[in-house]
Protein backbone atom coordinates (compact mmCIF):
# COMPACT_ATOMS: atom_id res chain seq x y z
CA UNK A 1 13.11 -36.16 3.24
CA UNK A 2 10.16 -38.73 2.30
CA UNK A 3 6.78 -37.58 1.21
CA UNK A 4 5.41 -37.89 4.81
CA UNK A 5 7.43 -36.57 6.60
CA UNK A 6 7.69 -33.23 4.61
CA UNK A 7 4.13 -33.00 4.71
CA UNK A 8 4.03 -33.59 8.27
CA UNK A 9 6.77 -30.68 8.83
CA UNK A 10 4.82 -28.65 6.93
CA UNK A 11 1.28 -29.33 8.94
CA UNK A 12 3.08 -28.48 12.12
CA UNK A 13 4.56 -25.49 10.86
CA UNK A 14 1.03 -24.21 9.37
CA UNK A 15 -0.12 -25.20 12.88
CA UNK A 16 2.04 -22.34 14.85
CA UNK A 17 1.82 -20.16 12.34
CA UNK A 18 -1.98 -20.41 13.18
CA UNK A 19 -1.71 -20.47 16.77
CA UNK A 20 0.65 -17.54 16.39
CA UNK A 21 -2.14 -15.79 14.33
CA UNK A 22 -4.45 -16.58 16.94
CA UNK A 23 -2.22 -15.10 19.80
CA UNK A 24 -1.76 -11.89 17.89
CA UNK A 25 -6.08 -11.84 17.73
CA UNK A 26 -6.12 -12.29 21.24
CA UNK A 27 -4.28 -9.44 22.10
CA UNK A 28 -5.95 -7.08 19.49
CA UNK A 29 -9.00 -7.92 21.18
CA UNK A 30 -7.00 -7.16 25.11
CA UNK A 31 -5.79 -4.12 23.19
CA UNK A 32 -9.37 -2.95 22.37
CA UNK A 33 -10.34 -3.74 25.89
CA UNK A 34 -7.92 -1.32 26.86
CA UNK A 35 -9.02 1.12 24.93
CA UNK A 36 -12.66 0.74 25.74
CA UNK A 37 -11.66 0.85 29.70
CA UNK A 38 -9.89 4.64 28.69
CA UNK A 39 -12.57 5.62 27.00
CA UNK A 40 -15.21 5.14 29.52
CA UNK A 41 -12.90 6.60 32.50
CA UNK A 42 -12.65 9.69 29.89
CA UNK A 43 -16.14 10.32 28.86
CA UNK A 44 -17.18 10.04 32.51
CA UNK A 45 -14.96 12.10 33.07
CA UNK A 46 -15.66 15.18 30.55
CA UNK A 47 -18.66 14.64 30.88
CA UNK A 48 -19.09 15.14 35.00
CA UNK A 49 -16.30 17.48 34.62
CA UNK A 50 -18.10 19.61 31.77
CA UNK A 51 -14.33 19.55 29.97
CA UNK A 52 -15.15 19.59 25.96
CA UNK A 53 -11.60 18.96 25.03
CA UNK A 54 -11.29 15.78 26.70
CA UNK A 55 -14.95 14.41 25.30
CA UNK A 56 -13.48 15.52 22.13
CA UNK A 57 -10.31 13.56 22.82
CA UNK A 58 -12.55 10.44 23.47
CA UNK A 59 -14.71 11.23 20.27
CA UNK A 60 -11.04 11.85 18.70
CA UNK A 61 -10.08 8.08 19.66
CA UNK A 62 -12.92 6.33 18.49
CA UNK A 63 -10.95 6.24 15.10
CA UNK A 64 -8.11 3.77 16.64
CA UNK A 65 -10.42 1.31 18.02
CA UNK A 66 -12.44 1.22 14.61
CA UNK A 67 -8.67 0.75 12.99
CA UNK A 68 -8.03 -2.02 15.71
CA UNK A 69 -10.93 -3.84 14.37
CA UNK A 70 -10.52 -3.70 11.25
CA UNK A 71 -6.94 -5.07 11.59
CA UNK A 72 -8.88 -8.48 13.44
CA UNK A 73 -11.08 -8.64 10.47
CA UNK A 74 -8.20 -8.75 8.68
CA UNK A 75 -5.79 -11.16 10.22
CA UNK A 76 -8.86 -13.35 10.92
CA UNK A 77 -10.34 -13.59 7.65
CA UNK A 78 -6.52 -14.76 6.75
CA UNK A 79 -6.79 -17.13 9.26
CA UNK A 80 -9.76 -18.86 8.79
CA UNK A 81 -8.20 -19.18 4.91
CA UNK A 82 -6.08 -21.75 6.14
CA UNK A 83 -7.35 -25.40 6.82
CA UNK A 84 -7.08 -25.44 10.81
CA UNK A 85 -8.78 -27.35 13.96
CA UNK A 86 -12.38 -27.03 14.05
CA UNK A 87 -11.01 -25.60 17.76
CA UNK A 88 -8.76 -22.98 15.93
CA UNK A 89 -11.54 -21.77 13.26
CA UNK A 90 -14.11 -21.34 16.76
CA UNK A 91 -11.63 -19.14 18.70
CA UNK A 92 -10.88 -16.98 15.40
CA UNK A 93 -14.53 -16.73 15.00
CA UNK A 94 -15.10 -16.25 18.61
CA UNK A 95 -12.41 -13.40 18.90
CA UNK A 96 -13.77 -11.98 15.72
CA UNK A 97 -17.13 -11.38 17.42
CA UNK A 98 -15.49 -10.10 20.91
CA UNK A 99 -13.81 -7.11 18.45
CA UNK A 100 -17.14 -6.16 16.94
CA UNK A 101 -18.82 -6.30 20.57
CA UNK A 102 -15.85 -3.87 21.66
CA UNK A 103 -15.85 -1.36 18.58
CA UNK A 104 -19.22 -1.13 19.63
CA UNK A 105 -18.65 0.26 22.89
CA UNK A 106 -16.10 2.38 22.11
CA UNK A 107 -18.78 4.06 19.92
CA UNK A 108 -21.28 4.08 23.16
CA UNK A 109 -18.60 6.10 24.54
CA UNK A 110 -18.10 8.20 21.83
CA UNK A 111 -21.55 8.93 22.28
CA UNK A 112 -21.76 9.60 25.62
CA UNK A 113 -18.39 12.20 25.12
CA UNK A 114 -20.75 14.28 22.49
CA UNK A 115 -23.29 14.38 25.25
CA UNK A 116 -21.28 15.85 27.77
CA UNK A 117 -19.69 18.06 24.82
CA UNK A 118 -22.97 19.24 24.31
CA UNK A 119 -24.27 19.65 27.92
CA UNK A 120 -20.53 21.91 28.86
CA UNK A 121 -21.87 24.95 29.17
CA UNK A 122 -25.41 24.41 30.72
CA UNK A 123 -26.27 23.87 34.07
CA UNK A 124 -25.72 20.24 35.57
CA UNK A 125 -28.71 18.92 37.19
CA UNK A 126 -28.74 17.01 40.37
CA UNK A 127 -28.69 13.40 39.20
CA UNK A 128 -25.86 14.11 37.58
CA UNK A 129 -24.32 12.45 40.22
CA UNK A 130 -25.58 9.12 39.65
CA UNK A 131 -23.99 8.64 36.22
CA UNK A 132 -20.42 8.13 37.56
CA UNK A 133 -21.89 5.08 40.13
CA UNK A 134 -23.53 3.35 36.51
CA UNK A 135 -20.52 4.37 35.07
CA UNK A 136 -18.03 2.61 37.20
CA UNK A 137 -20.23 -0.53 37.58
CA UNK A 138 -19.94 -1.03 33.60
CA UNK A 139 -16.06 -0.51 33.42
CA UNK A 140 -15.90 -2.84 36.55
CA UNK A 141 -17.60 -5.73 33.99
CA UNK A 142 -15.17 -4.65 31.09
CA UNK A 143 -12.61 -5.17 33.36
CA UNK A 144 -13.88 -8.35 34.68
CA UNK A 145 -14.62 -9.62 31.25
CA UNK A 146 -11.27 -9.02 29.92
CA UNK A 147 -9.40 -10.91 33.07
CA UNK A 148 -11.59 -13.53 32.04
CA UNK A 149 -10.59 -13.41 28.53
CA UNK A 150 -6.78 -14.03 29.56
CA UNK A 151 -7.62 -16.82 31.85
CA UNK A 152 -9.81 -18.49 29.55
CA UNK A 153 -11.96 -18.69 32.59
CA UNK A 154 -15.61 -19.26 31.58
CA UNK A 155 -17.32 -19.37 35.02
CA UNK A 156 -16.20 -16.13 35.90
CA UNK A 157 -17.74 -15.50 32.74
CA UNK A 158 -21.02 -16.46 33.66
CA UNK A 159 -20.47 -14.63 37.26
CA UNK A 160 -19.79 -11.24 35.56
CA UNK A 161 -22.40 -11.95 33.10
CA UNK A 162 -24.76 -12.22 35.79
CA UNK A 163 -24.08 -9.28 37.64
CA UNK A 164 -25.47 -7.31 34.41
CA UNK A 165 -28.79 -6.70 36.91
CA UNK A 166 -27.12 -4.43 39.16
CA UNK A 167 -26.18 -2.02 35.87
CA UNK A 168 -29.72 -2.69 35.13
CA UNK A 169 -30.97 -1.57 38.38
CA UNK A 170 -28.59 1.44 38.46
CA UNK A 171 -29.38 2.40 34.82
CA UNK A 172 -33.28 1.98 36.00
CA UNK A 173 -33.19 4.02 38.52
CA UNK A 174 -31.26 6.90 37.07
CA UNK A 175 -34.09 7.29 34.14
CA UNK A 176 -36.78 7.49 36.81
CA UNK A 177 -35.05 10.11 38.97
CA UNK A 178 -34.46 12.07 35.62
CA UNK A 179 -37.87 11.56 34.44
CA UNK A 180 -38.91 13.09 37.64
CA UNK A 181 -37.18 16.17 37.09
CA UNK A 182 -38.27 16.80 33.47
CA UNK A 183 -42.06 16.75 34.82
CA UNK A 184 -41.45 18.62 37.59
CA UNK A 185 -39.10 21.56 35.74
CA UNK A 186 -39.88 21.88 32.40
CA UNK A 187 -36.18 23.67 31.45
CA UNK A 188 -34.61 20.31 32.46
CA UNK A 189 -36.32 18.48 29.95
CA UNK A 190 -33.44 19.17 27.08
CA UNK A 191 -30.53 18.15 29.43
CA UNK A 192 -32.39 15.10 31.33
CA UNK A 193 -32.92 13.88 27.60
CA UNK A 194 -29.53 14.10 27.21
CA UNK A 195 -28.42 11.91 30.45
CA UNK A 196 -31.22 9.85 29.64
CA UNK A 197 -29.26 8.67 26.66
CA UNK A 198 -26.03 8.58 28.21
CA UNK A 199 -27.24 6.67 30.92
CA UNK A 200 -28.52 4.28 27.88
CA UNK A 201 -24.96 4.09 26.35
CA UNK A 202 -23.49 3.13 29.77
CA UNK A 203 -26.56 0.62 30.12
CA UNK A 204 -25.83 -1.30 26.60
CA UNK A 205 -22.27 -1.29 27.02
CA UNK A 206 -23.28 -3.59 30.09
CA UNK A 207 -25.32 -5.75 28.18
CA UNK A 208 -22.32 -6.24 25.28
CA UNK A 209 -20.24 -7.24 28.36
CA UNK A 210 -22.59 -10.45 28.52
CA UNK A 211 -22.51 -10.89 24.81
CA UNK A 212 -18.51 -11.29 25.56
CA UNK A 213 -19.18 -13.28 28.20
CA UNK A 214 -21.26 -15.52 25.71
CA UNK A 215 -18.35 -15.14 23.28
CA UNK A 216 -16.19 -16.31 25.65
CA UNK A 217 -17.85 -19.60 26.51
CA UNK A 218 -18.14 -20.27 22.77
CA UNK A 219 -14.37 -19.83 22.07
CA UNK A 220 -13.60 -22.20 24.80
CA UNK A 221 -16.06 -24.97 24.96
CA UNK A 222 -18.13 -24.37 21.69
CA UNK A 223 -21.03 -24.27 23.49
CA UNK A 224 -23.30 -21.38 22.56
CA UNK A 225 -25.29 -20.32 26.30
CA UNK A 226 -27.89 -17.21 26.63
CA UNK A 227 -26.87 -15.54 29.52
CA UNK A 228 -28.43 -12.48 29.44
């Protein structure tokens, strides 16, 4: 075999090993997705429920998605070792970010699960009922996000992105109803605190849905966009 063409075999076969690497990154990230969607169906739930073992189960779980991410640091970092297409090094880059984004929300749900842990054995006040509406709009965008993801489809990207108001709106008007309570009943001020921040969890993990979205755009036309 000449010179050339043993370097050539070689370049192609660091090539799929790298789009290989990339492929396993990709569905790291799905996985975390995943896990982020279970995690916000569960701390909805314990928390509307008033069930402490299942917010403990979510604040139990947190570990694995921190244990995802560091596995993408990992096999990225490797990765962007080797000399690749300035394409390749974007979407390990790009990917890299999307894990951080997710971790992140898993820990917004970890947070709200010690809310609800905390609020289990006191009365549930009325706009309580509210949370589960902001609640599914947000896991509605993480689900949207991550379809997106798999079909490399950046305009639906920019869609879901844009439908962060409506969280927004929800999230909004949630505080004020629970605001309104505090001043008028002073013994809801400790538990409408409480929702208050949970409502603020639900609220960010909406806006890290348009940071993916941003991600997303990135990894596939290496354009960065503000869509928030």
């Amino acid at each position: 075999m000449s010179d050339t063409v043993e370097a050539r075999s070689l370049s192609k076969a660091t090539a799929a090993g790298f789009d290989a690497e990339l492929q396993r990154l990709r569905d790291l990230v799905l996985t975390m997705g995943d896990e982020v969607d279970r995690a916000m169906t569960r701390a909805t739930l314990g928390l509307v429920e008033r069930d402490v073992d299942v917010c403990a189960a979510v604040i139990h779980d947190d570990a694995s998605v921190n244990a995802l991410l560091i596995e993408v640091r990992t096999l990225a970092f490797e990765a962007l070792a080797h000399h690749s297409a300035p394409s390749q090094l974007r979407e390990a880059l790009g990917l890299l970010h999307m894990a951080a984004e997710l971790e992140r929300m898993a820990d917004h749900c970890a947070s709200i699960a010690k809310s609800g842990r905390e609020l289990a054995n006191m009365p549930p006040l009325s706009s309580h009922v509210d949370l589960p509406q902001l609640s599914e709009a947000c896991q509605a965008q993480v689900r949207d996000i991550l379809s997106a993801l798999i079909a490399r489809d950046v305009d639906r990207a920019r869609a879901i992105a844009a439908r962060d108001d409506r969280v927004n709106r929800i999230h909004h008007r949630i505080v004020d109803d629970l605001i309104q309570l505090m001043t008028e009943d002073g013994d809801a001020v400790f538990r409408g605190t409480k929702l208050i921040m949970v409502a603020q969890n639900f609220e960010r993990i909406g806006d890290r849905v348009t940071n993916l979205a941003e991600d997303l755009i990135f990894l596939e036309s290496g354009r960065i966009e503000e869509l928030g």
